[in-house]
C-alpha atoms as a PDB file:
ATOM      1  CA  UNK A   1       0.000   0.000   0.000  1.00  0.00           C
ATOM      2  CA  UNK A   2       1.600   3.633  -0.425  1.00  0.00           C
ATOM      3  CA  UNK A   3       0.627   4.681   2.962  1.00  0.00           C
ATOM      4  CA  UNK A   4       2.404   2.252   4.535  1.00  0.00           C
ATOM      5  CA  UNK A   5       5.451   3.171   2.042  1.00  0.00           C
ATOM      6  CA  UNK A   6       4.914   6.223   2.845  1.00  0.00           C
ATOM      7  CA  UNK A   7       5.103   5.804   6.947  1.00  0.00           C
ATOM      8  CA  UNK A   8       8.127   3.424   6.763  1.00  0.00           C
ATOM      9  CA  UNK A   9      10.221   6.038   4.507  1.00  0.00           C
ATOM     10  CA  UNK A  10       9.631   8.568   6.990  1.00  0.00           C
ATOM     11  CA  UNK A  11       9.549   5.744  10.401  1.00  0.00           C
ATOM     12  CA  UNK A  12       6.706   6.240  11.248  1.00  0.00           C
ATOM     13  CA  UNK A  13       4.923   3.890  12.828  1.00  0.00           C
ATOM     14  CA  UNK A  14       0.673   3.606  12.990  1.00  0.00           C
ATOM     15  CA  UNK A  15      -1.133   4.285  15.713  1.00  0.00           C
ATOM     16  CA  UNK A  16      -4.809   2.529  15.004  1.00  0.00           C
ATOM     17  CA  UNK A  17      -7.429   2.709  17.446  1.00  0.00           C
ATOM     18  CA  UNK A  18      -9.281  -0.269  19.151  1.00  0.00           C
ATOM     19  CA  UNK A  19     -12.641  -1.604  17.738  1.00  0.00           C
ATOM     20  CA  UNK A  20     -15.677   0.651  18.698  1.00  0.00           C
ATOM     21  CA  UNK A  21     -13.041   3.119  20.598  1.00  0.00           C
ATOM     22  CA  UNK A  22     -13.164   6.268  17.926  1.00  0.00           C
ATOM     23  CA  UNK A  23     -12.506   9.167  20.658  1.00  0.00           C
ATOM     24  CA  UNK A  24      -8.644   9.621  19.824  1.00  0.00           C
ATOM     25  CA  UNK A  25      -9.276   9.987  16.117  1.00  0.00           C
ATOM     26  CA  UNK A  26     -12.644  12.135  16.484  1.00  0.00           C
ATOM     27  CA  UNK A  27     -10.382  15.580  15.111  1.00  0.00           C
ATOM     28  CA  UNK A  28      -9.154  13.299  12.093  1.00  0.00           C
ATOM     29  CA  UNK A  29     -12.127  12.377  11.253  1.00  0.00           C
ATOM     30  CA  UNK A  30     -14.455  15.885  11.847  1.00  0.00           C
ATOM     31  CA  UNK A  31     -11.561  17.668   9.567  1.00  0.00           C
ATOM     32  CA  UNK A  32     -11.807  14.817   6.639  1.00  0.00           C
ATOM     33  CA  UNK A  33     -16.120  15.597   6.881  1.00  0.00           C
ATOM     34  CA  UNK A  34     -15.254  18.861   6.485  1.00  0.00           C
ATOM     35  CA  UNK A  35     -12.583  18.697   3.481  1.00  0.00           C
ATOM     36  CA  UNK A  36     -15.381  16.348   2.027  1.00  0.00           C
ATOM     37  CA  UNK A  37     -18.534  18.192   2.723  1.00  0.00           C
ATOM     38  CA  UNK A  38     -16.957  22.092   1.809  1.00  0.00           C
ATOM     39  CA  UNK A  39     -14.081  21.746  -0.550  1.00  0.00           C
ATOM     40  CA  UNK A  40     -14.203  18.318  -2.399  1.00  0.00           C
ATOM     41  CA  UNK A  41     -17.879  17.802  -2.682  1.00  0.00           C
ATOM     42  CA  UNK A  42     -18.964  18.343  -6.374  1.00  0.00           C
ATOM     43  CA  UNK A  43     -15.854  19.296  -7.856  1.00  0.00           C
ATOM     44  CA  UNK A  44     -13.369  17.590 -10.420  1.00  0.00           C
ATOM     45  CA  UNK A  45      -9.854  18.701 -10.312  1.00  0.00           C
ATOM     46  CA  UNK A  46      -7.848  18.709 -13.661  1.00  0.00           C
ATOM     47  CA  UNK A  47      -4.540  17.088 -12.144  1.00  0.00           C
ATOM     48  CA  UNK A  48      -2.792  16.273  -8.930  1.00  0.00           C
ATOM     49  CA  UNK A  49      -0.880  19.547  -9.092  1.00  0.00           C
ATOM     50  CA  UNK A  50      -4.203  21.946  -9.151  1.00  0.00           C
ATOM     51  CA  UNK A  51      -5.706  19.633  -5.924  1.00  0.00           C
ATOM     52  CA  UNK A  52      -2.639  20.344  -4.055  1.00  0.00           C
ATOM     53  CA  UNK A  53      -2.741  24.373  -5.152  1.00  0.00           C
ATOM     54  CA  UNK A  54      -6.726  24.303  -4.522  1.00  0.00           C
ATOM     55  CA  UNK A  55      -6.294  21.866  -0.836  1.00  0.00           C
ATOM     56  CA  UNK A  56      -3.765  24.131  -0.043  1.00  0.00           C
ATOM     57  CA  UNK A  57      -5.528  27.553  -0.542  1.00  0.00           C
ATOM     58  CA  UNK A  58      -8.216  25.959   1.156  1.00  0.00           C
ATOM     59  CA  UNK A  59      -6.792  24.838   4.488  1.00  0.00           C
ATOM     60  CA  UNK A  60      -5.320  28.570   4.578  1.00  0.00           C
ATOM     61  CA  UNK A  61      -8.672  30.393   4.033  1.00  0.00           C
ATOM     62  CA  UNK A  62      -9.657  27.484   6.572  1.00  0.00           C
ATOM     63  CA  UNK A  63      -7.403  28.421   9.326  1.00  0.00           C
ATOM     64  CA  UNK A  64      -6.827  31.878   9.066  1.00  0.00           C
ATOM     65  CA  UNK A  65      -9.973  34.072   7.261  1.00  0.00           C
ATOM     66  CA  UNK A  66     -12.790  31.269   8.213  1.00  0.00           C
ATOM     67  CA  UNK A  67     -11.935  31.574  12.103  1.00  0.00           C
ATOM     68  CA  UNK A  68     -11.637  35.205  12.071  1.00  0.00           C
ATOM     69  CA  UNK A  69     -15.281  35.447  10.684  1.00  0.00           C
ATOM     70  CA  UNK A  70     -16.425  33.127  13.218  1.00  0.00           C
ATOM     71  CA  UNK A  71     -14.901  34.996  16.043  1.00  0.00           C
ATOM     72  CA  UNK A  72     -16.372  38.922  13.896  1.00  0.00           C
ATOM     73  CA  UNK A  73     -19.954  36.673  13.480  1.00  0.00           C
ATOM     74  CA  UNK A  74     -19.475  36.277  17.546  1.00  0.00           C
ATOM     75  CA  UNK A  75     -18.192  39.436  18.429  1.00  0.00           C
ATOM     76  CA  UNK A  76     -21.660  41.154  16.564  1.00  0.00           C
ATOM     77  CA  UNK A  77     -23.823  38.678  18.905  1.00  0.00           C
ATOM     78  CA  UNK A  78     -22.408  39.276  21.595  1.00  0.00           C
ATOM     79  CA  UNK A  79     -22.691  43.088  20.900  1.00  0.00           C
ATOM     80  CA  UNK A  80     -25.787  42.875  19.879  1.00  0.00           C
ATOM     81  CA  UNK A  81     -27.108  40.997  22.985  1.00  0.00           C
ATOM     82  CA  UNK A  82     -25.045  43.427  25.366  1.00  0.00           C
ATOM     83  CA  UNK A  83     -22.582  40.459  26.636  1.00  0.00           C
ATOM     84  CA  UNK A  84     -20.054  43.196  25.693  1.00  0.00           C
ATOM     85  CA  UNK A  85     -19.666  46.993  25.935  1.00  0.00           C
ATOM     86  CA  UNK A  86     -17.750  49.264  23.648  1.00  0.00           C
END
């Protein structure tokens, strides 16, 4: 498999959880919905090189402009419900 040539090229070795125990990959798995549901869903990318350009504008906007809209978008609540004064 290429993952595993992949971890042994780099030693690294698995970590899998046990059966019906999905706790300590719960982050893994709520970022791959996401990737899924908001940036691969419905679209077809040209080559391997345009995915990795498009993934990584994506994870950027991700981390940087989508957090700072959540925290404006709770700021303007918060205003607006008097939690804080300006």
């Amino acid at each position: 498999m290429l993952i595993d040539d992949l971890l042994s090229t780099f030693n690294i070795q698995r970590s899998l959880s046990k059966k019906g125990c999905p706790y300590d990959n719960a982050v893994a798995e709520a970022t791959f919905k996401i990737i899924k549901t908001e940036f691969v869903f419905n679209e077809t990318f040209s080559d391997l090189a345009t995915l990795e350009y498009q993934l990584f504008d994506y994870v950027n906007w991700f981390n940087h402009d989508h957090v700072q809209e959540k925290n404006y978008k709770y700021l303007l609540i918060s205003l607006y419900h008097g939690v804080i004064d300006c």
